[in-house]
Protein backbone atom coordinates (compact mmCIF):
# COMPACT_ATOMS: atom_id res chain seq x y z
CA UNK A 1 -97.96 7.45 29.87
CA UNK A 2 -100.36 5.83 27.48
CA UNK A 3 -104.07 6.28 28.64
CA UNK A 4 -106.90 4.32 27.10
CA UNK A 5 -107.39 7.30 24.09
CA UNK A 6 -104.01 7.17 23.20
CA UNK A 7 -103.61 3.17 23.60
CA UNK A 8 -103.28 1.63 19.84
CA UNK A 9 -106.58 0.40 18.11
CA UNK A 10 -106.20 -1.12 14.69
CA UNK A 11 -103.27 -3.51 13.42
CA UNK A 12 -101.75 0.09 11.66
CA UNK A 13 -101.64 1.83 15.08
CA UNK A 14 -99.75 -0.89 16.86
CA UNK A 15 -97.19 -1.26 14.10
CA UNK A 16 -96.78 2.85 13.96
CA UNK A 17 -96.59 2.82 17.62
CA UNK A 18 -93.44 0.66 17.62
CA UNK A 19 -91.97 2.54 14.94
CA UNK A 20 -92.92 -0.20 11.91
CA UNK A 21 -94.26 0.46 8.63
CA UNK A 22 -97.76 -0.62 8.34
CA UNK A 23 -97.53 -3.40 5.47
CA UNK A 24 -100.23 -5.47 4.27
CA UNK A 25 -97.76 -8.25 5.13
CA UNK A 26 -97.40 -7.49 8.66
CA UNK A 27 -101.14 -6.61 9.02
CA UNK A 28 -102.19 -9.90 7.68
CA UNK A 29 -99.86 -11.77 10.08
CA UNK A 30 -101.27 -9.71 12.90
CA UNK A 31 -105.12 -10.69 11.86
CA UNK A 32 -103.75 -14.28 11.34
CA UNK A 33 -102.16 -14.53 14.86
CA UNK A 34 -105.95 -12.89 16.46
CA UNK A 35 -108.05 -15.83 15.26
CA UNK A 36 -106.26 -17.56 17.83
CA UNK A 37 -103.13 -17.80 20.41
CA UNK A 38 -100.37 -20.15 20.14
CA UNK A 39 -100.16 -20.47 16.03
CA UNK A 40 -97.04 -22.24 14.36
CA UNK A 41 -95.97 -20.10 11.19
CA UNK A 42 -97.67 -22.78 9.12
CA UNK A 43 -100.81 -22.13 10.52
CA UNK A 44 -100.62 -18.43 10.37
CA UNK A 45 -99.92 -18.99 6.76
CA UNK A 46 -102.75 -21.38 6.41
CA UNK A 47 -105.24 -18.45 7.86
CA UNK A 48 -103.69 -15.94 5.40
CA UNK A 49 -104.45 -17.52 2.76
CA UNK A 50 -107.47 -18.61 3.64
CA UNK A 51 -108.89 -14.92 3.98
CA UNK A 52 -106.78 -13.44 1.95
CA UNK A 53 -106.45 -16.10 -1.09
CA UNK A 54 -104.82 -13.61 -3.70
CA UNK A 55 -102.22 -12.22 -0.58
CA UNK A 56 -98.33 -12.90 -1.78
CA UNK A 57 -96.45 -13.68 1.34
CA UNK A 58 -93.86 -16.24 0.61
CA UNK A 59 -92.72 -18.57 3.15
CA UNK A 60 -89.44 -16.28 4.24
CA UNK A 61 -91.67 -13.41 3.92
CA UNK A 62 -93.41 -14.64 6.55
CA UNK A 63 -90.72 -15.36 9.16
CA UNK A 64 -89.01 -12.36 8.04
CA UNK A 65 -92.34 -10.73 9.38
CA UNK A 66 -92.79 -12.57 12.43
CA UNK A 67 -88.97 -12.15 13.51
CA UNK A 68 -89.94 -7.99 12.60
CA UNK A 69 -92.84 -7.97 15.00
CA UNK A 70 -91.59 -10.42 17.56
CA UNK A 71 -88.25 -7.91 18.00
CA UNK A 72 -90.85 -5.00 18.13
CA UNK A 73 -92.53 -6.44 20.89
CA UNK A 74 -95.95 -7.00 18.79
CA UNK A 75 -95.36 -10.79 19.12
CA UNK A 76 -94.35 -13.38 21.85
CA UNK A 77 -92.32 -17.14 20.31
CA UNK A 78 -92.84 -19.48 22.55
CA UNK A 79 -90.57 -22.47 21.71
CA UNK A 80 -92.36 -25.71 23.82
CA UNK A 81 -89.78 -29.04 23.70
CA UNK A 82 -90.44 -30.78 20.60
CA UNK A 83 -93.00 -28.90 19.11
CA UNK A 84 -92.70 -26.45 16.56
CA UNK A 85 -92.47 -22.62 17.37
CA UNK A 86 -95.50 -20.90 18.20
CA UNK A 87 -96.46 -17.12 18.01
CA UNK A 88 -98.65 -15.38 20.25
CA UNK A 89 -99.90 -11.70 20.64
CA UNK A 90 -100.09 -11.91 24.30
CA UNK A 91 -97.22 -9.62 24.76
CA UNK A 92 -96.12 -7.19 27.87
CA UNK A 93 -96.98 -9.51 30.83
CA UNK A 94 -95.28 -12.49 32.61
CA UNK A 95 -97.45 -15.30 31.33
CA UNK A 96 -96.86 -19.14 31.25
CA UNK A 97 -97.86 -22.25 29.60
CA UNK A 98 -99.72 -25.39 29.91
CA UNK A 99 -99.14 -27.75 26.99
CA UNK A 100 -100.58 -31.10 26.52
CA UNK A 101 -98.61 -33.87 25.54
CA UNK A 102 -101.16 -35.56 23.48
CA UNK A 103 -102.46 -32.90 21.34
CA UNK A 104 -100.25 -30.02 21.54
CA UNK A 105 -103.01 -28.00 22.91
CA UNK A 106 -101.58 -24.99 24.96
CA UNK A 107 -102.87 -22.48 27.37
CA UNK A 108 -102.07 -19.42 29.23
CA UNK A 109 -101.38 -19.13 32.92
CA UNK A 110 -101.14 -15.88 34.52
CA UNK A 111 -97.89 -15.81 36.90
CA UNK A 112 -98.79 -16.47 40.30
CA UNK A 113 -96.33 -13.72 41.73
CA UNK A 114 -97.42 -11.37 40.31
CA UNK A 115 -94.15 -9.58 39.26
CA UNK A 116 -91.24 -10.66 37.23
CA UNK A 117 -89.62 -13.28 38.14
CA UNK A 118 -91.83 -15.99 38.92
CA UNK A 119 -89.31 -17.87 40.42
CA UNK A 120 -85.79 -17.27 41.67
CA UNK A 121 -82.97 -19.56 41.14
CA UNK A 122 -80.94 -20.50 44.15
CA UNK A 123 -77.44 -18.73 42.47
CA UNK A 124 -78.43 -16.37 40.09
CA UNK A 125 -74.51 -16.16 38.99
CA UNK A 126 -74.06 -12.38 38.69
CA UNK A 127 -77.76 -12.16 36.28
CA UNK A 128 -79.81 -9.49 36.74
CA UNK A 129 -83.27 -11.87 36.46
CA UNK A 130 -86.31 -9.92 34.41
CA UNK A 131 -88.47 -12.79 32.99
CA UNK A 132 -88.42 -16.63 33.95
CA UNK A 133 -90.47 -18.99 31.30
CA UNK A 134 -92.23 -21.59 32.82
CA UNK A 135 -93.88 -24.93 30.83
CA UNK A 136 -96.15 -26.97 32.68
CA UNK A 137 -96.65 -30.42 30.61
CA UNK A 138 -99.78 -32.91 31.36
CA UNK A 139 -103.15 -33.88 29.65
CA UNK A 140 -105.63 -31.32 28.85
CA UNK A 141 -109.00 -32.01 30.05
CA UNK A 142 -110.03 -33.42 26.20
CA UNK A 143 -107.12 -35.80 26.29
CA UNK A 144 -107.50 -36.89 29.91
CA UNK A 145 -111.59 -37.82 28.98
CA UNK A 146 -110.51 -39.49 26.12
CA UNK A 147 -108.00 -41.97 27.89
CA UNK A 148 -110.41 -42.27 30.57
CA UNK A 149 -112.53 -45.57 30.62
């Protein structure tokens, strides 16, 4: 059982804790991906470089690194309808999203169940349901302002 002592503190920690080798490559992903939730590889390689201008991480480096900690369960892809994949570090709960179809913007929602599932399908056909992934699509409260006279 992991108690608050033993929980993982520093990028280094989380990355030994699921068995990964603590790179500067996969540590500056995992700062990149903190500044904010919801960032397309192009922007996490945008942050990189911008605090990190001398860092080498070419452009395969980096999805090879976000595949790495997304399979390690460091890193959530969330794949919205026509919009470009998008990494988050909210990881280990059954969380949805709100994504506005003006600006992209996207936000968590807590699941309102509770557990996983959120929702059951009428036949589940012999599955064995863990996880359902919900996208709510609308205007944010910036977009809906915007439009409004």
């Amino acid at each position: 059982m992991e108690t608050a002592a033993s929980k993982p503190k520093t990028a280094t920690d989380l990355l030994r804790h699921k068995g990964l080798r603590s790179t500067a490559q996969r540590r500056a992903v995992l700062g990149a991906l903190g500044y904010g939730s919801h960032a397309t590889a192009a922007e996490v390689e945008q942050r990189i470089k911008a605090a990190e201008p001398a860092r080498g991480l070419s452009r395969q480096g980096l999805y090879n690194v976000l595949d790495d900690l997304t399979q390690a369960g460091l890193v959530r892809c969330i794949e919205p309808a026509g919009s470009p994949t998008r990494y988050e570090l909210r990881v280990g709960d059954n969380h949805h999203h709100l994504v506005c179809r003006t600006c992209g913007h996207i936000e968590d929602v807590d699941c309102g169940v509770g557990v996983a599932p959120c929702l059951d399908p009428l036949d589940a056909k012999g599955f064995a349901l863990d996880e359902a992934e919900i996208t709510w699509w609308g205007l944010c409260q910036d977009c809906r302002a915007a439009t409004t006279p």
